[in-house]
C-alpha atoms as a PDB file:
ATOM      1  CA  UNK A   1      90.398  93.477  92.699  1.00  0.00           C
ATOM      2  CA  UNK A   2      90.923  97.520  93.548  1.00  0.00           C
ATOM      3  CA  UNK A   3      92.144  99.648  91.626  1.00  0.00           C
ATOM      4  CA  UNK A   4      92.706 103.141  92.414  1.00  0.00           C
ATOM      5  CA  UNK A   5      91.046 105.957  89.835  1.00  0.00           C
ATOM      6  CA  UNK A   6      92.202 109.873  89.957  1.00  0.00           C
ATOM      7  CA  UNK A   7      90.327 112.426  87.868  1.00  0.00           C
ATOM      8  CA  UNK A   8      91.307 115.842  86.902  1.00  0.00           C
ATOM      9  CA  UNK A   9      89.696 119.333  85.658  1.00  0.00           C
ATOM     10  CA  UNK A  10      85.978 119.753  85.070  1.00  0.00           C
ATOM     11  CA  UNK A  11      85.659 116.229  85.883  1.00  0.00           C
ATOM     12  CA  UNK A  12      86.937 116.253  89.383  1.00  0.00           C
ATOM     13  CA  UNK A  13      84.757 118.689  89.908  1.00  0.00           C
ATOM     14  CA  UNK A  14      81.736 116.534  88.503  1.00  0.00           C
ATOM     15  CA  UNK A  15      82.722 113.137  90.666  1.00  0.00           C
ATOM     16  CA  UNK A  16      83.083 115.720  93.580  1.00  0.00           C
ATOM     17  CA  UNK A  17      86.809 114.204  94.295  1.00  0.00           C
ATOM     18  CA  UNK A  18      90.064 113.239  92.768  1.00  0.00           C
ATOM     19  CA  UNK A  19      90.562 109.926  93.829  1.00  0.00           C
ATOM     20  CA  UNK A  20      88.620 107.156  94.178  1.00  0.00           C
ATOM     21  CA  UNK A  21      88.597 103.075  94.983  1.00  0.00           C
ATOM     22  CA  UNK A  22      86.747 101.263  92.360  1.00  0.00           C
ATOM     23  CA  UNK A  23      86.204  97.239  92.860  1.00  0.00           C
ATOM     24  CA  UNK A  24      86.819  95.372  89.543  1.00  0.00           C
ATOM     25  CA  UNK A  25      86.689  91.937  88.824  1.00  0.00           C
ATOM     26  CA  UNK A  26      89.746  89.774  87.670  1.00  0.00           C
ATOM     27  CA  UNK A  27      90.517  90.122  83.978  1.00  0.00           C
ATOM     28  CA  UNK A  28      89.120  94.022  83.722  1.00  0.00           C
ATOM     29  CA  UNK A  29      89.837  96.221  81.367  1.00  0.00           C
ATOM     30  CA  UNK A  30      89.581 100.143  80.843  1.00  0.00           C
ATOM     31  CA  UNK A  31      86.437  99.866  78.944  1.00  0.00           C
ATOM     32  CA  UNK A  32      85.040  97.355  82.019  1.00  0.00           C
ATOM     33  CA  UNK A  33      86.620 100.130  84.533  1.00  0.00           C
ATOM     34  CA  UNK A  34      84.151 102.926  82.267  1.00  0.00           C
ATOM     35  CA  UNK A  35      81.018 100.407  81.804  1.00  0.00           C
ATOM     36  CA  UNK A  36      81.037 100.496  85.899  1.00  0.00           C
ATOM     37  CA  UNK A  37      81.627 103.864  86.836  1.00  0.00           C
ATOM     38  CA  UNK A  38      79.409 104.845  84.353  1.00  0.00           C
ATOM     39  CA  UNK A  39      76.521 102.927  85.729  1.00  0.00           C
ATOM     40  CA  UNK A  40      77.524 105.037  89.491  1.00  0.00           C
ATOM     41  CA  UNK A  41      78.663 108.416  88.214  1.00  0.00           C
ATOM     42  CA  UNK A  42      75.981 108.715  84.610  1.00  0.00           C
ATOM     43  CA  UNK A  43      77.814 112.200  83.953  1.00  0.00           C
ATOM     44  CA  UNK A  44      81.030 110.501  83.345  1.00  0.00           C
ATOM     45  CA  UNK A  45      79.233 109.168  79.776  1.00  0.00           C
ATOM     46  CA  UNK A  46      79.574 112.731  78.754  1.00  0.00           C
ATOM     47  CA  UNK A  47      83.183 112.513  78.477  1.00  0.00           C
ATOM     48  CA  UNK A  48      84.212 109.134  77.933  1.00  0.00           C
ATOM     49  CA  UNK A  49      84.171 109.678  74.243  1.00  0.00           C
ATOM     50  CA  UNK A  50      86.866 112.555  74.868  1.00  0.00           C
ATOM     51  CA  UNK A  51      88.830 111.232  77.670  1.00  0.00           C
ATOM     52  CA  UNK A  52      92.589 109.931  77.257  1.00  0.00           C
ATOM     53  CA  UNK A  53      94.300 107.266  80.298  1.00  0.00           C
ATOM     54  CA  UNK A  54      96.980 106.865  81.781  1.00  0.00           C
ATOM     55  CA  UNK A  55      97.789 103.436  83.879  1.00  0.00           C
ATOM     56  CA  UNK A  56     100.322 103.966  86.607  1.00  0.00           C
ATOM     57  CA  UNK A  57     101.044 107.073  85.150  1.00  0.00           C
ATOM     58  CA  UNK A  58     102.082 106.041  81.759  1.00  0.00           C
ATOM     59  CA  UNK A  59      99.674 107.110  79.058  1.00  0.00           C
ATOM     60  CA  UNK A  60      97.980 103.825  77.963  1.00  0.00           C
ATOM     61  CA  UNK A  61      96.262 103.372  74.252  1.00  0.00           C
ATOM     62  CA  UNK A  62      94.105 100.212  73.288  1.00  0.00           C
ATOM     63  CA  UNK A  63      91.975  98.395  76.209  1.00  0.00           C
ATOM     64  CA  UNK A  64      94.615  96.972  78.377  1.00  0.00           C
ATOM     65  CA  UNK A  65      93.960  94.425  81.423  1.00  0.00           C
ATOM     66  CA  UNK A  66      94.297  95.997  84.677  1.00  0.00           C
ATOM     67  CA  UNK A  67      95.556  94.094  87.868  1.00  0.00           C
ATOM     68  CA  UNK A  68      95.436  94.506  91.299  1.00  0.00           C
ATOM     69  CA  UNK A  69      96.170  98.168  92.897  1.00  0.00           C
ATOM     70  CA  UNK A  70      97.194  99.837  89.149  1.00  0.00           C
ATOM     71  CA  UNK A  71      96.420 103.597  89.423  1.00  0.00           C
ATOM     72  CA  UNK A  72      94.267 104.546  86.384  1.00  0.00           C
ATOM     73  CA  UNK A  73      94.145 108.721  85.709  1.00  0.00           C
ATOM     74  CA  UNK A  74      91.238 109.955  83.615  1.00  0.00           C
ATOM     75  CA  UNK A  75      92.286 112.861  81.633  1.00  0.00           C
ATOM     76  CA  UNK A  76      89.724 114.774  79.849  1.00  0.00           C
ATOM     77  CA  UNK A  77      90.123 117.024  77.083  1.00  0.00           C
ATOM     78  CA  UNK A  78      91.386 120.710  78.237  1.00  0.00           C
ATOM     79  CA  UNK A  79      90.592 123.805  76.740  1.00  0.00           C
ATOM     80  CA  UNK A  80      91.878 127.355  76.748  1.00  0.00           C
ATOM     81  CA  UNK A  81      93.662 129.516  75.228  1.00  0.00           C
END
C-alpha cells in the first residue's frame, strides 16, 4: 500500500522535499512507516525521538495502523523565540 508522507521545517530541508510516496505493506504502522524511511533517509533517526504526527491531518498519538492513501505529516519540534 502507498501512503503519502509531508515533512516540514529543518526536516524538509534535510529529505530535500515536502512530500513524498512511501510503499508500506498491509497492516503498517507509524513506527513501521519510521523503521523504513529510516533505513532510506538515516538523518531522519535524528529526529524521530522529537517528532509529533499527524494522520490525515489529525494529530495522531499511540502507533496506529495506516491504510491505503492516508496522508501522514511529520512535525518536528520548532524552536524560536
Amino acid at each position: 500500500m502507498k501512503v503519502n508522507v509531508k515533512v516540514f521545517a529543518a526536516l524538509r530541508e534535510e529529505l530535500e522535499g515536502s512530500e513524498l510516496s512511501v510503499e508500506l505493506p498491509e497492516g503498517a504502522t507509524l513506527t513501521t512507516l519510521l523503521d523504513q524511511m529510516g533505513v532510506r533517509y538515516p538523518i531522519l533517526k535524528k529526529y524521530a525521538p522529537a517528532l509529533h504526527f499527524a494522520v490525515n491531518r489529525k494529530y495522531a498519538s499511540g502507533n496506529p495502523i495506516l491504510r491505503e492513501g492516508d496522508e501522514v505529516a511529520l512535525l518536528p519540534p520548532v524552536a524560536g523565540g
